[in-house]
Protein backbone atom coordinates (compact mmCIF):
# COMPACT_ATOMS: atom_id res chain seq x y z
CA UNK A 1 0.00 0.00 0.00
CA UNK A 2 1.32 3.47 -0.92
CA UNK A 3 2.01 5.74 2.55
CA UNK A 4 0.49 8.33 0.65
CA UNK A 5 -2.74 6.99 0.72
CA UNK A 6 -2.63 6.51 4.54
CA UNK A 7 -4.95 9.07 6.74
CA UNK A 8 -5.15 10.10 10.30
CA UNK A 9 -8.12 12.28 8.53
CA UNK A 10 -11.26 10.61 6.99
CA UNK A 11 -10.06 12.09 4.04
CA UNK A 12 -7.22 11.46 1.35
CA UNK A 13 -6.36 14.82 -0.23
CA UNK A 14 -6.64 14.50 -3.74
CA UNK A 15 -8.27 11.23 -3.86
CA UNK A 16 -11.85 9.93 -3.92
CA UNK A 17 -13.05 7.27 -1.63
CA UNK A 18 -15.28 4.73 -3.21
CA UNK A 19 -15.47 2.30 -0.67
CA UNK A 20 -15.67 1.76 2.85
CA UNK A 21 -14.64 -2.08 3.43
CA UNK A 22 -14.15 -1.90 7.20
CA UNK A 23 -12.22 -1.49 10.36
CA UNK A 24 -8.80 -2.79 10.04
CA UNK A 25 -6.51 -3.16 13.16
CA UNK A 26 -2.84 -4.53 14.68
CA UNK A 27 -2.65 -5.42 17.55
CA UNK A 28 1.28 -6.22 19.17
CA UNK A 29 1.20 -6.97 23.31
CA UNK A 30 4.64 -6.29 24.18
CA UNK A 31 6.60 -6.94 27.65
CA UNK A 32 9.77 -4.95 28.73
CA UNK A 33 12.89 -7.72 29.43
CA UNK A 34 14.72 -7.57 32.42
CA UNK A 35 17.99 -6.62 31.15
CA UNK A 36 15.79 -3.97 29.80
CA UNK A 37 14.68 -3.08 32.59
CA UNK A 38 17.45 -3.05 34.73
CA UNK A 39 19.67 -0.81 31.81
CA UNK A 40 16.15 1.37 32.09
CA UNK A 41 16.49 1.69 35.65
CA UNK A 42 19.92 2.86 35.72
CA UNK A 43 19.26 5.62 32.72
CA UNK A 44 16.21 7.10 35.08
CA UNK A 45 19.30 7.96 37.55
CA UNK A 46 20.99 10.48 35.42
CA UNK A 47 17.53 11.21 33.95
CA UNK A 48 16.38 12.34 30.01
CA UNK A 49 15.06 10.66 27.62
CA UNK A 50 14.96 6.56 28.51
CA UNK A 51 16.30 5.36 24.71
CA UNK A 52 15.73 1.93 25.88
CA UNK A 53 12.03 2.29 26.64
CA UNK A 54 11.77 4.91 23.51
CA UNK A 55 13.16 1.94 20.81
CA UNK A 56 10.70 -0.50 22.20
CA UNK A 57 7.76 2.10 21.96
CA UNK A 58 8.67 3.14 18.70
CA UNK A 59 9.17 -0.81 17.19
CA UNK A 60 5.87 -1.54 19.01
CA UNK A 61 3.70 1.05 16.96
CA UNK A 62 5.69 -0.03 13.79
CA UNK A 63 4.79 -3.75 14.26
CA UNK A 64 1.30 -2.58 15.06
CA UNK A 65 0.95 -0.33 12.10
CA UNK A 66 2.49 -2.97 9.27
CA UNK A 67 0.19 -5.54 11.08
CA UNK A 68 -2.59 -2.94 10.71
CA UNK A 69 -1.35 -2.74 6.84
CA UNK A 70 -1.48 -6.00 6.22
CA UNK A 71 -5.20 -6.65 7.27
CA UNK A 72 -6.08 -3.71 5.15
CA UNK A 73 -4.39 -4.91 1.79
CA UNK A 74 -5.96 -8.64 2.58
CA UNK A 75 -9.47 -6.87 2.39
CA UNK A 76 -8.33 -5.20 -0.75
CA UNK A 77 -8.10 -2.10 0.01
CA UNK A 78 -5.88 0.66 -1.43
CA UNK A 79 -6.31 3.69 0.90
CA UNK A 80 -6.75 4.34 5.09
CA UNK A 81 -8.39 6.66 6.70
CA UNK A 82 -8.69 7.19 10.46
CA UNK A 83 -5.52 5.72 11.65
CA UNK A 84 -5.23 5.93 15.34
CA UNK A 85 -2.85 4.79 17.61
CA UNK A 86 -4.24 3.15 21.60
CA UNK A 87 -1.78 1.93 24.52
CA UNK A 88 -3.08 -0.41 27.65
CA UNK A 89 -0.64 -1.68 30.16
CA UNK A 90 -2.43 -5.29 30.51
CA UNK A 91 -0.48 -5.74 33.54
CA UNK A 92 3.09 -4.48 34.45
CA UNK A 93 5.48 -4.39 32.58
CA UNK A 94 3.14 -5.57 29.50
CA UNK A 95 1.51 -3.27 26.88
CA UNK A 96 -1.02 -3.93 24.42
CA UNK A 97 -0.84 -1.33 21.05
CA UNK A 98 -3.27 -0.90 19.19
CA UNK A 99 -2.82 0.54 15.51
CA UNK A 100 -6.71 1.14 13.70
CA UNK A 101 -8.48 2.90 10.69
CA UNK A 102 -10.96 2.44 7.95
CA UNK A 103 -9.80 1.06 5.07
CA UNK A 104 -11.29 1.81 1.74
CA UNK A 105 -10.83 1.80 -1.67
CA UNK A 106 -10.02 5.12 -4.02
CA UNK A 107 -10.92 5.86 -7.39
């Protein structure tokens, strides 16, 4: 699927939607390691940013959004509209992401 065509908006600028075909979603639950953890721990005593915690976070939501990708292009679609991004801590140390839009098809 062509990023282009990809929407936080219900809109595609410059393209037409002909079809709605659904809600589309990924969905990655991810738990922090302990070596993680422990290397987190010691970056929260000189403080800034937590890199360890911020790769993790950022290779979550990519997972989430190809995964979200993928369900689209099975449907057929050729466009995505919507997209939103949702975060639950299922219990500690273990997060649920959730990557969703509409996908549709353009003219």
């Amino acid at each position: 699927m062509d990023h282009s065509n990809i929407s936080t908006s219900f809109d595609i600028a410059g393209r037409r939607i002909t079809k709605h075909l659904g809600v589309v979603r990924g969905i990655i639950v991810r738990s922090r390691s302990i070596v993680g953890t422990v290397a987190a721990g010691l970056q929260t005593i000189f403080g800034g940013n937590i890199s360890i915690y911020t790769e993790l976070c950022e290779r979550t939501r990519i997972d989430a959004y190809e995964q979200m990708i993928a369900h689209a292009e099975q449907l057929g679609a050729d466009g995505l509209i919507g997209v939103r991004y949702d975060a639950t801590e299922i219990m500690g140390g273990v997060t649920e992401v959730l990557c969703y839009g509409t996908a549709v098809k353009l003219e």
